[in-house]
Protein backbone atom coordinates (compact mmCIF):
# COMPACT_ATOMS: atom_id res chain seq x y z
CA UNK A 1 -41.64 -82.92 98.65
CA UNK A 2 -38.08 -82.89 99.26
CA UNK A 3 -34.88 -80.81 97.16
CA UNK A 4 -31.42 -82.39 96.78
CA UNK A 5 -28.30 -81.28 95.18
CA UNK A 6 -26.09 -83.98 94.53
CA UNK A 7 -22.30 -83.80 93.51
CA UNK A 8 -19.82 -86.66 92.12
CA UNK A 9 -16.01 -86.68 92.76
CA UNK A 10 -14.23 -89.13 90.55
CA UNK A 11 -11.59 -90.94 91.94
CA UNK A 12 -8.36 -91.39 89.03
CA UNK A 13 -5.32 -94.13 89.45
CA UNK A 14 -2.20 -92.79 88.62
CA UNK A 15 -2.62 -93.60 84.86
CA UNK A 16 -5.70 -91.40 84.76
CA UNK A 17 -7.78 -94.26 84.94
CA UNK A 18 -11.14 -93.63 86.46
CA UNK A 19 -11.13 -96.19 90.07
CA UNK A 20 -14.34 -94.71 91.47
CA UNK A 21 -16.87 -92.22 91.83
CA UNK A 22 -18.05 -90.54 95.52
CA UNK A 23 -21.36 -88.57 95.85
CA UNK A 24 -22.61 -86.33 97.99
CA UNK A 25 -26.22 -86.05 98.42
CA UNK A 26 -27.70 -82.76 100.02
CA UNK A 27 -30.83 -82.21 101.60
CA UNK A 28 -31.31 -78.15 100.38
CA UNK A 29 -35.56 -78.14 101.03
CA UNK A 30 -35.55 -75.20 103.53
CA UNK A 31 -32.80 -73.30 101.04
CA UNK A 32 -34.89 -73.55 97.89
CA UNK A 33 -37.88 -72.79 100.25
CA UNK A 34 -36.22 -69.66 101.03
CA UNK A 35 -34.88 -68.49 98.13
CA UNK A 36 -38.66 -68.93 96.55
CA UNK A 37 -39.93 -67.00 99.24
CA UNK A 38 -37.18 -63.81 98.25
CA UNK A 39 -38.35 -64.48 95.12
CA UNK A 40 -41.92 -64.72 95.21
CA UNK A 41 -41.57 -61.39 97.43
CA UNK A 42 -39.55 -59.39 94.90
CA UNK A 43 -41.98 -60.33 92.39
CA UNK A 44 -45.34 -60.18 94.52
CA UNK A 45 -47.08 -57.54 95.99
CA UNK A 46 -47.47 -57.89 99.89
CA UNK A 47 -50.56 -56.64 100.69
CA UNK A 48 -52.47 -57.97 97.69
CA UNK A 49 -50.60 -61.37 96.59
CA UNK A 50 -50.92 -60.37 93.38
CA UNK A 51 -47.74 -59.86 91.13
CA UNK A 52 -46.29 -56.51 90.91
CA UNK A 53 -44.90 -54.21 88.03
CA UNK A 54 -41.70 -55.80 87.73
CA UNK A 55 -43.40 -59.15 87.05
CA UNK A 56 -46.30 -57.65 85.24
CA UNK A 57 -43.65 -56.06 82.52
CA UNK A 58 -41.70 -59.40 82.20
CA UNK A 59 -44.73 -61.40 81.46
CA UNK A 60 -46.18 -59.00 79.42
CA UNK A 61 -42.58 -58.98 77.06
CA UNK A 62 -43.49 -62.95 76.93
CA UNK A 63 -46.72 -62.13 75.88
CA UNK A 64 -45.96 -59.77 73.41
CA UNK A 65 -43.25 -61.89 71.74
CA UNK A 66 -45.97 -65.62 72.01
CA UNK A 67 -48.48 -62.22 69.74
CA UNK A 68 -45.84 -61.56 67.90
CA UNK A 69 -45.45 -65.45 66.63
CA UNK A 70 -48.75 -66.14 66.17
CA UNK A 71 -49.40 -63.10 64.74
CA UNK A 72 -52.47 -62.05 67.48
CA UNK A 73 -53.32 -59.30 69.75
CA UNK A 74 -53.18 -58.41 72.94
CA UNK A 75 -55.10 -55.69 75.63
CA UNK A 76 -53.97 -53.79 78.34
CA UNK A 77 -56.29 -52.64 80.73
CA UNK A 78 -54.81 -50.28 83.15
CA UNK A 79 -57.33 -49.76 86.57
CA UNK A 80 -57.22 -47.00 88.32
CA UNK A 81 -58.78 -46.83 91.85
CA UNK A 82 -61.07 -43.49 91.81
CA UNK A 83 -60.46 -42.02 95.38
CA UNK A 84 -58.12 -44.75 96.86
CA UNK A 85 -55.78 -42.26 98.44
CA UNK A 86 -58.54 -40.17 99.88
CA UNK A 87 -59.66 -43.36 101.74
CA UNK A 88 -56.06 -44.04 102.91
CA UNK A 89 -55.78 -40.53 104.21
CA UNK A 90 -58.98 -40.38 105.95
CA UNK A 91 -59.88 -43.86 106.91
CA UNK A 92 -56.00 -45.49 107.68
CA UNK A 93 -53.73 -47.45 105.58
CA UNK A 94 -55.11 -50.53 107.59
CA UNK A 95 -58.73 -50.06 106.14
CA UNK A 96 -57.09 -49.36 102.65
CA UNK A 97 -54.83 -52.38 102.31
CA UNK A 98 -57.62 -54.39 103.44
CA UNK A 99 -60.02 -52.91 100.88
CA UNK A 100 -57.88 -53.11 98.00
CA UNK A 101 -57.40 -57.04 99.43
CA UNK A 102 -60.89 -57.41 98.59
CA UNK A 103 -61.33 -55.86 95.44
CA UNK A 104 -58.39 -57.57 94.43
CA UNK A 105 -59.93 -60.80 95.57
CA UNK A 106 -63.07 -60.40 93.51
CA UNK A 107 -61.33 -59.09 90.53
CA UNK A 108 -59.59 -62.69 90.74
CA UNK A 109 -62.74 -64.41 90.25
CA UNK A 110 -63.99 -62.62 87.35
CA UNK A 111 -60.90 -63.32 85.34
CA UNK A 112 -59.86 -66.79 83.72
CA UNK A 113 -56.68 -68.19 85.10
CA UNK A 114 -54.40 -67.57 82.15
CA UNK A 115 -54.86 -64.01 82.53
CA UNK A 116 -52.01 -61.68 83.91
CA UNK A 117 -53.55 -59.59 86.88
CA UNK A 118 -50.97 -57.53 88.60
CA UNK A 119 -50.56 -54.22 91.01
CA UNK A 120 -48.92 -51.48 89.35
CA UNK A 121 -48.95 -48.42 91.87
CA UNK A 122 -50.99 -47.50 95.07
CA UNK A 123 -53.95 -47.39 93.64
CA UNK A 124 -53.36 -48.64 90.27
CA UNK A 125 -54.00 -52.34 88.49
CA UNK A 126 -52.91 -53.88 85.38
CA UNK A 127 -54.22 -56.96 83.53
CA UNK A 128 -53.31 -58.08 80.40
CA UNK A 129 -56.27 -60.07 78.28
CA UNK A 130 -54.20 -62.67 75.43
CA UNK A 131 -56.42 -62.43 71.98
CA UNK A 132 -58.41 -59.56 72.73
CA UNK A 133 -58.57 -56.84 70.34
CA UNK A 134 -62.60 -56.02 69.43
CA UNK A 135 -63.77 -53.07 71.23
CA UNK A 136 -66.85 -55.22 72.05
CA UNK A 137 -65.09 -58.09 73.93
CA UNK A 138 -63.21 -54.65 75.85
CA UNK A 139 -66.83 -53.10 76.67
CA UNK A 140 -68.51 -56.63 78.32
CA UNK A 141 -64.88 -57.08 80.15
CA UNK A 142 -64.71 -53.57 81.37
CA UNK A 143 -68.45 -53.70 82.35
CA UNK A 144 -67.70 -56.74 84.42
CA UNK A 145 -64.61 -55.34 86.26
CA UNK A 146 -67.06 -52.07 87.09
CA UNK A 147 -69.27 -54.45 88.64
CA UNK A 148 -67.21 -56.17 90.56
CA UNK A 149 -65.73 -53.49 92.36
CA UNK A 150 -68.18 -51.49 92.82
CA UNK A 151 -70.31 -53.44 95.05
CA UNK A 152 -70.55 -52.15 98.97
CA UNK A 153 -67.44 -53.57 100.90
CA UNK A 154 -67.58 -53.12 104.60
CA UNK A 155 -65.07 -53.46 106.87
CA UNK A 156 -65.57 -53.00 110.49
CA UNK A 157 -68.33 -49.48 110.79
CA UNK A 158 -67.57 -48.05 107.14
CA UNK A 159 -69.39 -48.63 104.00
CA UNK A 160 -67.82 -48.56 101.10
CA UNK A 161 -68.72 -47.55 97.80
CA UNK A 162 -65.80 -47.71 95.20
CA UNK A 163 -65.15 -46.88 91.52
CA UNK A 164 -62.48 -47.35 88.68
CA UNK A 165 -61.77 -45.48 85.42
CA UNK A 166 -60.46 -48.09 82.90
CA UNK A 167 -57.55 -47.72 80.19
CA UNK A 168 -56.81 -50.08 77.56
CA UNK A 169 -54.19 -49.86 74.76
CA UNK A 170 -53.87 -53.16 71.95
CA UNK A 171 -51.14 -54.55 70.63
CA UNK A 172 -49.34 -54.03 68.06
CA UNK A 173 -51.90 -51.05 66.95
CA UNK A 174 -51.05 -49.21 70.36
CA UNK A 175 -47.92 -49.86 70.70
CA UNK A 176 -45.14 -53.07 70.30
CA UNK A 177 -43.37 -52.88 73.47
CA UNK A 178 -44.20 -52.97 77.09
CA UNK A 179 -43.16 -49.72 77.99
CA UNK A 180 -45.50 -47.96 75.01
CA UNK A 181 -48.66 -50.48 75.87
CA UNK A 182 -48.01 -49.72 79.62
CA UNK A 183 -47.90 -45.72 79.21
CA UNK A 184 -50.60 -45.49 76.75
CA UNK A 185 -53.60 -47.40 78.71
CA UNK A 186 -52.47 -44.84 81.32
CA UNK A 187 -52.82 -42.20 79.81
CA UNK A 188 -56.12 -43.50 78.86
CA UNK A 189 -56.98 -44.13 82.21
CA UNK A 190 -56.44 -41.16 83.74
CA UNK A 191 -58.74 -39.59 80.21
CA UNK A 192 -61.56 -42.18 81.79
CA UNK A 193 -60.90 -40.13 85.34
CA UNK A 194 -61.59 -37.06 83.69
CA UNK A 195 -64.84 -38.02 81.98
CA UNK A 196 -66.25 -39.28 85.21
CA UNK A 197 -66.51 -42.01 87.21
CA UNK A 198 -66.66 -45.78 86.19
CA UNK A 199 -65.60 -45.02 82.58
CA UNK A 200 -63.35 -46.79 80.61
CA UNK A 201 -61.19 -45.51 77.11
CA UNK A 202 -59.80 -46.90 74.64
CA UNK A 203 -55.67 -45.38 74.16
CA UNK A 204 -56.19 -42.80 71.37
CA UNK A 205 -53.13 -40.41 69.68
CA UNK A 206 -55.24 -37.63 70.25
CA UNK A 207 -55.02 -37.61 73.92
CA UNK A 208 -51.26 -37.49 73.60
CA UNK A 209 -52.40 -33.37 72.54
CA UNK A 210 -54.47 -33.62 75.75
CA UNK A 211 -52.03 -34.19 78.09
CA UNK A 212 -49.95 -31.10 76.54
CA UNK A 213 -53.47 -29.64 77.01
CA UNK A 214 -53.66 -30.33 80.09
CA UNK A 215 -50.21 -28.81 81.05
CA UNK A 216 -51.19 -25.09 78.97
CA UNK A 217 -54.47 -25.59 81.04
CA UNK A 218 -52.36 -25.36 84.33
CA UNK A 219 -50.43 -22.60 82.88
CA UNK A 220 -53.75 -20.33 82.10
CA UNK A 221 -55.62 -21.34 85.66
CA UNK A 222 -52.85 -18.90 86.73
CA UNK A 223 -53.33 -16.25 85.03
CA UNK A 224 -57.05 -16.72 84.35
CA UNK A 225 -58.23 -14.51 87.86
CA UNK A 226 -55.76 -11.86 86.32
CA UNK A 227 -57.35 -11.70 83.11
CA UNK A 228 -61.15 -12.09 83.65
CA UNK A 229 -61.86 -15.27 82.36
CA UNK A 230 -64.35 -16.50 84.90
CA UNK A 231 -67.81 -15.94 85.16
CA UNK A 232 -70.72 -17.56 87.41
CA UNK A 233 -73.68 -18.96 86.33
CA UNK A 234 -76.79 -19.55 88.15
CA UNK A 235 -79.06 -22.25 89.00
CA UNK A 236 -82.48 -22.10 90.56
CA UNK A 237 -83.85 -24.90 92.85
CA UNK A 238 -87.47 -24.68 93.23
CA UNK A 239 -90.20 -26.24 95.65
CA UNK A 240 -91.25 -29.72 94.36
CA UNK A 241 -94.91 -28.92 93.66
CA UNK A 242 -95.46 -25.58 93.23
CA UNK A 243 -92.05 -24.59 91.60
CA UNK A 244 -91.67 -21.33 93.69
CA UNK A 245 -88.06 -20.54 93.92
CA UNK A 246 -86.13 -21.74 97.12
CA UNK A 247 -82.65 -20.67 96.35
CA UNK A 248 -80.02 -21.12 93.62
CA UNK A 249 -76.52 -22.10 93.14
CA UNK A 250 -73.76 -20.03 91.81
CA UNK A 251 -71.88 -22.21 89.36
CA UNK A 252 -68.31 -20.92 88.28
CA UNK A 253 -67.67 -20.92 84.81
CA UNK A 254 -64.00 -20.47 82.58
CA UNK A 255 -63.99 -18.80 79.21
CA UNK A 256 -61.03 -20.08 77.76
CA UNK A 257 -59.27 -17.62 75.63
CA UNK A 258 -58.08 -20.31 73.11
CA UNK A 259 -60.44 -23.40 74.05
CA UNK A 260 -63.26 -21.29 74.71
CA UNK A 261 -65.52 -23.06 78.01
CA UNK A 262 -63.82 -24.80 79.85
CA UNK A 263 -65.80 -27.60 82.18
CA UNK A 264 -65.45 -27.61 85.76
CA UNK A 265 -64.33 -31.03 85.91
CA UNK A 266 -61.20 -30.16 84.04
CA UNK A 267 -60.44 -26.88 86.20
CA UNK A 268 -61.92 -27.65 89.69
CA UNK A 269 -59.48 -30.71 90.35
CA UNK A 270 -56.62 -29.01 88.88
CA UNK A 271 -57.33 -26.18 91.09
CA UNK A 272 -57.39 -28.15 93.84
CA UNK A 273 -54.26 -29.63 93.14
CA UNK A 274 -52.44 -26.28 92.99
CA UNK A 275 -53.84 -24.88 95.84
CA UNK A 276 -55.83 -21.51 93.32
CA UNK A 277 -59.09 -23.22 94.73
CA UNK A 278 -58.65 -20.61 97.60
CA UNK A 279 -58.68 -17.55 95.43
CA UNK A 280 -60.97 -19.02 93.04
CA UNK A 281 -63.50 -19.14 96.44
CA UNK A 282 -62.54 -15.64 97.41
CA UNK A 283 -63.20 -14.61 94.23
CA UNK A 284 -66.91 -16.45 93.77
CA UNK A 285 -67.92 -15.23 97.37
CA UNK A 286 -66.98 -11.68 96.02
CA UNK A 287 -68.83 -12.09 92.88
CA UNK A 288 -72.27 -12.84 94.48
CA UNK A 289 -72.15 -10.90 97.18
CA UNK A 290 -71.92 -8.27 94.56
CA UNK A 291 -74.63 -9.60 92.52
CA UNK A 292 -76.86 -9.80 95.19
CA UNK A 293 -76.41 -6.04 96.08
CA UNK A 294 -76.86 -5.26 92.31
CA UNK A 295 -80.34 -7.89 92.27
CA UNK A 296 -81.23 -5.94 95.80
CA UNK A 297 -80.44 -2.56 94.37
CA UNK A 298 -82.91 -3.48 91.43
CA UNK A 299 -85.94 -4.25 93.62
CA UNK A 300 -85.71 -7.74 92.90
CA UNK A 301 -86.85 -10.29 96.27
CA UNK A 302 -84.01 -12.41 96.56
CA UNK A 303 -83.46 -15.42 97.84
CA UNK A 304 -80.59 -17.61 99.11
CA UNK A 305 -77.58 -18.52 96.63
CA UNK A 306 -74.84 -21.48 97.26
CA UNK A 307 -71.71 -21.39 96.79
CA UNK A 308 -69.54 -24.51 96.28
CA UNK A 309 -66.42 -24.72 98.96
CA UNK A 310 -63.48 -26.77 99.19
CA UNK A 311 -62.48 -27.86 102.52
CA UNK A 312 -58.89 -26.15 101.41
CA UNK A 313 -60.45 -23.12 101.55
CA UNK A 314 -63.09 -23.44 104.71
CA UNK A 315 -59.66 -24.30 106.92
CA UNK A 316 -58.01 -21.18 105.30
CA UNK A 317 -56.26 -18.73 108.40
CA UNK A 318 -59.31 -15.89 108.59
CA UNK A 319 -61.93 -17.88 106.15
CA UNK A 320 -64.52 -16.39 108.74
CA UNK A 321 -63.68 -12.88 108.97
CA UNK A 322 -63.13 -12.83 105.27
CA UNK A 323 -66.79 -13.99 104.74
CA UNK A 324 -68.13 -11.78 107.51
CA UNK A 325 -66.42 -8.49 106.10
CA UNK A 326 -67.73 -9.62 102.20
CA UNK A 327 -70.73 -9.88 103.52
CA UNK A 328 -70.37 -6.70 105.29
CA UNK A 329 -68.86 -4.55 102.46
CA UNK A 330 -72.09 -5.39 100.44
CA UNK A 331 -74.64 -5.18 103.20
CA UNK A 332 -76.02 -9.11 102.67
CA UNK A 333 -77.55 -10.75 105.55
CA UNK A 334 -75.56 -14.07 106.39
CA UNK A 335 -78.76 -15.88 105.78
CA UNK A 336 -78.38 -15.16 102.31
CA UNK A 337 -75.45 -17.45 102.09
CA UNK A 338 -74.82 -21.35 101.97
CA UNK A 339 -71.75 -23.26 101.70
CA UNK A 340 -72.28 -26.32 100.01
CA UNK A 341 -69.73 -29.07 100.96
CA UNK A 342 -69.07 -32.55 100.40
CA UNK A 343 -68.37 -35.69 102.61
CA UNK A 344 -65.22 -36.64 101.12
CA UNK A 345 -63.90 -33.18 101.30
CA UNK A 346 -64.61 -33.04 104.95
CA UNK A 347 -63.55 -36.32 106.35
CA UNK A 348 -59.62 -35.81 106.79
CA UNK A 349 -60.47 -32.68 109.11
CA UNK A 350 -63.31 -33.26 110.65
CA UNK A 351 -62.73 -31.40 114.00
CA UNK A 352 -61.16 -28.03 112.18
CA UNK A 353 -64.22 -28.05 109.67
CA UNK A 354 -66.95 -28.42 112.30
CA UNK A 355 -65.13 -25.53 114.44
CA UNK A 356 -65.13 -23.44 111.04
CA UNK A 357 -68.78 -24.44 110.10
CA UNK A 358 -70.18 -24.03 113.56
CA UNK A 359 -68.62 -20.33 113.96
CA UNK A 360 -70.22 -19.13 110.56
CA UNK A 361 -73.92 -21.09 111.19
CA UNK A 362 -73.69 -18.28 114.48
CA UNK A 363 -73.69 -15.47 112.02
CA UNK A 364 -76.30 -17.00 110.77
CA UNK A 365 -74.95 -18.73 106.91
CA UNK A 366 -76.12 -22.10 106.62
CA UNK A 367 -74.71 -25.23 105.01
CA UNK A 368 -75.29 -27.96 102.51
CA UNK A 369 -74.12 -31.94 102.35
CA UNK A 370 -73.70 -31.95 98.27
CA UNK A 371 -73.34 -35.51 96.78
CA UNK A 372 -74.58 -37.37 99.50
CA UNK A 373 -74.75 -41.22 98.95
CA UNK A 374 -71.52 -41.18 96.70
CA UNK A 375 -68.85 -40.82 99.35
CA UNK A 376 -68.73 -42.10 102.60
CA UNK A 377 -72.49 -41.67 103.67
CA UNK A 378 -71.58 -41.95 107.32
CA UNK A 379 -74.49 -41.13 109.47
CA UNK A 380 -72.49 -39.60 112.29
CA UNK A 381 -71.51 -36.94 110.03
CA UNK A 382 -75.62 -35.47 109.55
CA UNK A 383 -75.47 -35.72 113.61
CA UNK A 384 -72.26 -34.33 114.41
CA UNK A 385 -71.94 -31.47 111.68
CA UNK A 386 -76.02 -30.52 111.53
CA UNK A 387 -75.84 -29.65 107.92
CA UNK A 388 -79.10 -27.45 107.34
CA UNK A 389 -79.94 -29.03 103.40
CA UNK A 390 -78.91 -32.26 102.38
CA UNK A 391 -78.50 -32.98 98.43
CA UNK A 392 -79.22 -35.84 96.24
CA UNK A 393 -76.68 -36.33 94.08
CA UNK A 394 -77.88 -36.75 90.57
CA UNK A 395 -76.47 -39.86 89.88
CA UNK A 396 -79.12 -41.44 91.88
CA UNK A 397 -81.49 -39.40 90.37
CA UNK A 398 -81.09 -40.72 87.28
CA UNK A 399 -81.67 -44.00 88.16
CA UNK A 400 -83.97 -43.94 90.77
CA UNK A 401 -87.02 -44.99 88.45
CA UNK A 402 -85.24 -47.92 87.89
CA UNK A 403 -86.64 -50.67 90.33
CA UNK A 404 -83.06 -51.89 91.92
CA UNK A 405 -80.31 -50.91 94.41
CA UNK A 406 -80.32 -46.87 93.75
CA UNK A 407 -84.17 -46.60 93.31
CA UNK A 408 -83.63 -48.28 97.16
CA UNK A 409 -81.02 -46.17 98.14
CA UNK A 410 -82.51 -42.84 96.68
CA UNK A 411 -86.20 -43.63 99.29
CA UNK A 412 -83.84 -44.12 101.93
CA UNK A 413 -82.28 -40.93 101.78
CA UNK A 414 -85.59 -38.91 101.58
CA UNK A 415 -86.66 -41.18 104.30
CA UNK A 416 -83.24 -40.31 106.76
CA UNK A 417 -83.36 -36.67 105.66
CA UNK A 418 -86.94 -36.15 106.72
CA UNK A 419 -86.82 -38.35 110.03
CA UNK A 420 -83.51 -35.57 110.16
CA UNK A 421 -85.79 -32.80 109.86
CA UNK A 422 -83.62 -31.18 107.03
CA UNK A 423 -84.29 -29.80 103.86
CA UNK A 424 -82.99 -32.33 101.18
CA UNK A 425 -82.84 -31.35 97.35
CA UNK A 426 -82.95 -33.77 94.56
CA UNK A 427 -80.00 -32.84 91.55
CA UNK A 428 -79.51 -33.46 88.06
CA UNK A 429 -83.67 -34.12 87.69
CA UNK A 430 -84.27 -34.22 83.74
CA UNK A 431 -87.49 -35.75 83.53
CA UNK A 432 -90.72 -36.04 83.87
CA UNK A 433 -90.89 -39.62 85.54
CA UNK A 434 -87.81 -38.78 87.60
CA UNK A 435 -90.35 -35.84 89.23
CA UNK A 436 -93.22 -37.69 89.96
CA UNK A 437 -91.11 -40.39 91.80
CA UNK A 438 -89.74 -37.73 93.78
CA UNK A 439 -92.84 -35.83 93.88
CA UNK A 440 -94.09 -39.75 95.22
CA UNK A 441 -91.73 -39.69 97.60
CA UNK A 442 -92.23 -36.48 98.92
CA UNK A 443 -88.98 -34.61 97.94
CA UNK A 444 -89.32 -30.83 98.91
CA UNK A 445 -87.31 -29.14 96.33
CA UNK A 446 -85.88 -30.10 92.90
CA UNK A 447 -83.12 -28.89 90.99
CA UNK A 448 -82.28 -29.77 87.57
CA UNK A 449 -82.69 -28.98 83.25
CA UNK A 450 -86.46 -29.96 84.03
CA UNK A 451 -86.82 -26.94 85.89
CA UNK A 452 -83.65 -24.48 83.97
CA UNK A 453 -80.27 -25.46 83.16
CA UNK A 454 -77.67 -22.80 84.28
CA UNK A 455 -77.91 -19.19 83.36
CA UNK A 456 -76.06 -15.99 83.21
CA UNK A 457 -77.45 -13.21 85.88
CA UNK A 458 -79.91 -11.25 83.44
CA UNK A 459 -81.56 -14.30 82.98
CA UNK A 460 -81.55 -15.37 86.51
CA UNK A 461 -82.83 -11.86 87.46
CA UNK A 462 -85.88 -12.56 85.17
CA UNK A 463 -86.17 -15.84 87.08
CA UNK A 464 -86.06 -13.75 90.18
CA UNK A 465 -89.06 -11.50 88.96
CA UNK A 466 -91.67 -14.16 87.52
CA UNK A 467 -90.55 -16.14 91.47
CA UNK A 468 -92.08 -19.19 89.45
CA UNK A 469 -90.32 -21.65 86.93
């Protein structure tokens, strides 16, 4: 197919009569070829092909005004990428263009074709669903989306196990403009992130009071050390069979002065973020090296306690003669300690974190993989970092009596870690047919509310005494 631009130039006598008419006929193909190109670039996201924001927001004002008419509704879904910049950090913007080319791909199929899909940020995707409004309809659509991405993607040696949170606002109840439908299925994104993974909200006015939460929340992290406001909680993990206790995890805790507890998951990350997950560490590896003096002091036989540690803090200047002269100043054999790490927090400095890890296991402290099969689940890493216990993480637990993929996934594990020779733990184990199958499978140690959900140190020091749960 061919463009022309034609032009006519009339020809007058000298009475103004017309005589004749010349035209010029243009060939402008490769022009308009061009200028499509500029325009399908400023309107197009290059690594996915999908449209960007700027086209996203101008289609969605058509939308809103073709609602408006016909008096209908509208839903935004805004998709967040859980992770997606961990993965470019660690892995290479090559491997994360290329996975967000296939998610996008698949997230193509599972949409009709007079729906507006669209990339929004780095990790970030918008689609816009024309005479949608029942929170039913948004349930099966998010459901599908989750299970679209989340299947494995591999690309070249890496597995890849991805998840979304899910925000959706409705029009005209959440807003009448583009800018308001756009910022509230954001912010109800990023509430879905901080529920958990794969988790999708509906925009609500009430989490316009969390986000100013959120901000006084940041505010009183810093002066939370300052004021005693944390505490650590314990939980055992006990031999499979006989229910002896193994060891336990210390599990920090925030008393809010105004919001009372305060959940990890709204702390931990924000910690991270400002960098206070170093003295938060210092200040847990303090806390039960002290408590188990005091447990020593009281005749109790104590066993090993974990301690959850970011990879911020591990690569801290003098992380190992801090722990040595803790460990010192309460007269606790390094065996008594275990870091318990996880992949994804280990990945971007993998060299620095095995020198760190290697110069403590001399001492004698030992160390834990926590969440493995949610991350990364590279192989090399259980070679090249000889991680002493290996843990479950309970999200597999919870389904592994189910007969499908993380039943399959949860026997492989118990099968690597034992052909590994390493201790593996099974978390988050609730019930009674979630023990036998591991129990089945021969799964060494359990931790879980089947066994005791987390307790304050009295009660842990009765734990300690009866050496049985």
């Amino acid at each position: 197919m061919k463009w022309v631009k034609d032009r006519c130039i009339p020809t007058l006598d000298e009475n103004g009569t017309l005589v004749r008419i010349d035209g010029i006929i243009e060939d402008i193909t490769a022009e308009k070829k061009y200028m499509d190109q500029v325009e399908y670039l400023a309107t197009h996201d290059h690594v996915t092909n999908l449209p960007n924001r700027r086209k996203f927001e101008k289609e969605l004002k058509n939308f809103i005004r073709q609602m408006k008419k016909e008096k209908n509704s509208l839903a935004v879904f805004y998709l967040g990428l859980n992770r997606f910049k961990h993965i470019n950090d660690t892995l290479g913007y090559d491997i994360g263009d290329r996975l967000l080319q296939r998610i996008a791909n698949r997230l193509k199929k599972c949409v009709t074709p007079d729906v507006m899909l669209a990339r929004v940020g780095e990790e970030e995707l918008a689609i816009c669903f024309l005479s949608l409004a029942h929170i039913n309809e948004c349930q099966k659509l998010a459901a599908a989306l989750f299970q679209e991405i989340e299947k494995e993607i591999t690309i070249d040696d890496f597995s890849l196990y991805v998840t979304a949170s899910i925000g959706i606002s409705i029009y005209p109840h959440d807003g009448e403009d583009v800018k308001t439908l756009l910022t509230n299925a954001n912010l109800a994104m990023h509430r879905a992130k901080e529920i958990g993974r794969s988790d999708w909200q509906l925009y609500s006015p009430l989490m316009d009071s969390e986000t100013y939460k959120s901000y006084h929340l940041e505010k009183g992290l810093r002066n939370a050390l300052l004021q005693n406001e944390f505490f650590i909680e314990y939980q055992p993990k006990v031999h499979t069979n006989s229910r002896e206790i193994d060891s336990i995890e210390a599990l920090i805790r925030w008393n809010h002065p105004e919001w009372g507890r305060v959940l990890p998951g709204d702390f931990i990350p924000l910690a991270e973020e400002t960098h206070l997950i170093i003295e938060l560490g210092d200040w847990v590896i303090e806390h039960v090296c002290k408590q188990l003096q005091q447990w020593k002091n009281q005749g109790l036989q104590t066993v090993p306690v974990s301690i959850n540690v970011s990879s911020k803090h591990l690569l801290k200047r003098g992380f190992v003669e801090h722990v040595q002269q803790t460990l010192a100043r309460y007269s606790i054999d390094p065996s008594f300690i275990e870091f318990e790490v996880t992949e994804s927090s280990i990945i971007q400095y993998e060299e620095h974190v095995k020198k760190v890890m290697d110069e403590l296991k001399k001492i004698g402290v030992t160390f834990a993989l926590d969440d493995f099969g949610t991350g990364f689940s590279s192989l090399s890493h259980l070679k090249d970092f000889e991680f002493n216990t290996l843990k479950i993480d309970k999200t597999f637990i919870q389904h592994a009596i189910d007969k499908g993929k993380q039943q399959a996934i949860t026997k492989s594990i118990l099968y690597l870690a034992h052909a590994l020779n390493m201790k593996v733990i099974a978390e988050g184990v609730e019930t009674k047919e979630q023990l036998a199958f591991l129990q089945r499978h021969e799964c060494s140690f359990i931790q879980g509310y089947i066994v005791s959900q987390p307790a304050a140190h009295q009660k842990t020091a009765e734990y300690l005494k009866m050496r049985f749960l």
